[in-house]
C-alpha atoms as a PDB file:
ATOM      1  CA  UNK A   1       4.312  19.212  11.913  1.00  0.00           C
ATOM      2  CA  UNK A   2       4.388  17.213   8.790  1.00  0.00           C
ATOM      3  CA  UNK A   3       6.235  13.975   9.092  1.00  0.00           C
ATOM      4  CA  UNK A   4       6.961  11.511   6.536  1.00  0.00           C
ATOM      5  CA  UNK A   5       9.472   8.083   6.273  1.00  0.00           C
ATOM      6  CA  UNK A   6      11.962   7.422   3.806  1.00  0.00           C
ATOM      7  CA  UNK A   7      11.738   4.510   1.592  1.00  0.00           C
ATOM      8  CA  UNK A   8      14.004   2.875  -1.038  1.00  0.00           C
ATOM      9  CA  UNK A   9      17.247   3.322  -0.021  1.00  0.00           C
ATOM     10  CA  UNK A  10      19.755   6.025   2.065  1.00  0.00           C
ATOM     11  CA  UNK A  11      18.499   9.135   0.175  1.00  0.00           C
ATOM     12  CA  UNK A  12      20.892  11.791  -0.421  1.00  0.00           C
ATOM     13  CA  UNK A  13      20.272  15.915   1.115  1.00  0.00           C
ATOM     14  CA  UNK A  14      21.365  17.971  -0.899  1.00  0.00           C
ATOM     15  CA  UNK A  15      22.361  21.852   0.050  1.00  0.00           C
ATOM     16  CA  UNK A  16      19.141  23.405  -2.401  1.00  0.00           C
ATOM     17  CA  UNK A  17      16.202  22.088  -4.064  1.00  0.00           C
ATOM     18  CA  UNK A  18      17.314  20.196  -7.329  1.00  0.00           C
ATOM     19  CA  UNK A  19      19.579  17.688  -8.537  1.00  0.00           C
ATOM     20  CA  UNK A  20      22.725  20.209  -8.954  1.00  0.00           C
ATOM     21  CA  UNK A  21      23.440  20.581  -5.513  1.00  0.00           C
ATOM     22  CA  UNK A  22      25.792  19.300  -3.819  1.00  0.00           C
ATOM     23  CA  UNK A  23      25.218  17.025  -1.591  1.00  0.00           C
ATOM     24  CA  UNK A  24      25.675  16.846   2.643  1.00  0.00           C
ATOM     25  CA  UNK A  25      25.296  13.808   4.041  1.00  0.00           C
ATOM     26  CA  UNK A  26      22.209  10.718   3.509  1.00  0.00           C
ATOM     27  CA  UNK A  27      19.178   9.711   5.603  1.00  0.00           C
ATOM     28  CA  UNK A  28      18.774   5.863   6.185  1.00  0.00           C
ATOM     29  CA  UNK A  29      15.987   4.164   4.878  1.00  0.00           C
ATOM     30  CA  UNK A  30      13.102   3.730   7.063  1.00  0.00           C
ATOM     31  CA  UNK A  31      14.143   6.725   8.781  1.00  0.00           C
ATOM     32  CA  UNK A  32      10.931   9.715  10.041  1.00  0.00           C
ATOM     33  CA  UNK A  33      11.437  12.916   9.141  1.00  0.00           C
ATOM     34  CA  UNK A  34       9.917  15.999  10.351  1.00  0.00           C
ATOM     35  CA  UNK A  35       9.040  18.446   6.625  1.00  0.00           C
ATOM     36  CA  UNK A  36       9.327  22.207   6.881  1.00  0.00           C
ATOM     37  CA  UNK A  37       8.905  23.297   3.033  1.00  0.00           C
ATOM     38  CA  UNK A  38       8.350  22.009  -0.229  1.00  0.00           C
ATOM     39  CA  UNK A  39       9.076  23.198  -4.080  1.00  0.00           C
ATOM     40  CA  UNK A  40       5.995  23.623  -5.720  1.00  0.00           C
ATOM     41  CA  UNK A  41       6.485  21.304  -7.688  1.00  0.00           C
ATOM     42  CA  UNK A  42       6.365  18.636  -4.555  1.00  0.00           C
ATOM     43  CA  UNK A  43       9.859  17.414  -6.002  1.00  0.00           C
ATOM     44  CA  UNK A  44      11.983  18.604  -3.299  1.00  0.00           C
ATOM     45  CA  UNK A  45      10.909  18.316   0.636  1.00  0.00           C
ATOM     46  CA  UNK A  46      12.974  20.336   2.847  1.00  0.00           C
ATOM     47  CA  UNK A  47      13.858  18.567   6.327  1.00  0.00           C
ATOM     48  CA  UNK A  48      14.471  19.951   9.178  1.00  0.00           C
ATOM     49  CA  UNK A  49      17.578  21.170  10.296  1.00  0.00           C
ATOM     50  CA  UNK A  50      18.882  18.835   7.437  1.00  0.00           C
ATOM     51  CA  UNK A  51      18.292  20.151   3.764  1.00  0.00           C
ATOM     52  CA  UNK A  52      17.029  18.788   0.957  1.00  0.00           C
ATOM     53  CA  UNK A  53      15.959  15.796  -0.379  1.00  0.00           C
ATOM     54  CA  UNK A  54      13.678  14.569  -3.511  1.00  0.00           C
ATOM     55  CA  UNK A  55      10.039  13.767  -2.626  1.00  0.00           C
ATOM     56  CA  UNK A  56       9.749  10.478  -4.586  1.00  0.00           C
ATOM     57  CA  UNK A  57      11.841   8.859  -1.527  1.00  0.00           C
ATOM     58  CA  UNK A  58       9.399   9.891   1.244  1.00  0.00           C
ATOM     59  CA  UNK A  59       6.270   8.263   1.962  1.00  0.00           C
ATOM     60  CA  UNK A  60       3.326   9.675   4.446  1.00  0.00           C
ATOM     61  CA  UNK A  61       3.752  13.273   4.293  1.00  0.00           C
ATOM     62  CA  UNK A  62       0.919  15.887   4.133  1.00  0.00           C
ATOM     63  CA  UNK A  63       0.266  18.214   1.283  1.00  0.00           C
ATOM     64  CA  UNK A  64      -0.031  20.736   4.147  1.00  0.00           C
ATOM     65  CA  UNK A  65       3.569  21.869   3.915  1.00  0.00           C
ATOM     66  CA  UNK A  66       4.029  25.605   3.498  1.00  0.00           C
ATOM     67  CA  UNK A  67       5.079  26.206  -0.080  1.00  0.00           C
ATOM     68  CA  UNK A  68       7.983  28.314  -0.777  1.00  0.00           C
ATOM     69  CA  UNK A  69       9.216  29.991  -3.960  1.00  0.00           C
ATOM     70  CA  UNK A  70      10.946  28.462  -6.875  1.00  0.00           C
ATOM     71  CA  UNK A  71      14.163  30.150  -6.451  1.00  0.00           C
ATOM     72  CA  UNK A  72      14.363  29.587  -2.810  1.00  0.00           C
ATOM     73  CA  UNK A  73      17.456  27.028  -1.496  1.00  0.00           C
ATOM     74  CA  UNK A  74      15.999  26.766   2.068  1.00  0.00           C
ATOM     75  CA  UNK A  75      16.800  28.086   5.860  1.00  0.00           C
ATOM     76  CA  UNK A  76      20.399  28.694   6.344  1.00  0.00           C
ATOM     77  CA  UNK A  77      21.889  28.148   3.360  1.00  0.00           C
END
């Protein structure tokens, strides 16, 4: 699975895939996170079990994500 490490700060996840979600909680920087989807776009990463959370804050992660739609706000939401 596609795994990449925040960098830059405690990055917010947000409850869908842009900047008008709310958002549920923050992952530390320097912390791994396994990927399960991506806009595409590659703005927004979805993490799992977690939500989302902008791309520009992860480093290492493969282009190998499966894409989803536009429209779509992620697993369980």
């Amino acid at each position: 699975e596609p795994t990449a490490r925040v960098k830059g700060g405690n990055i917010a996840v947000r409850t869908g895939s842009g900047m008008e979600y709310g958002i549920v909680g923050r992952i530390p920087d320097g912390t791994e996170v396994t990927l399960d989807y991506f806009t595409r776009n590659d703005r927004w990463c979805f993490v799992t079990d977690t939500g989302w959370v902008d791309a520009s804050w992860l480093v290492g992660w493969s282009a190998k994500i499966r894409a989803t739609p536009p429209d779509f706000s992620g697993p369980g939401w």
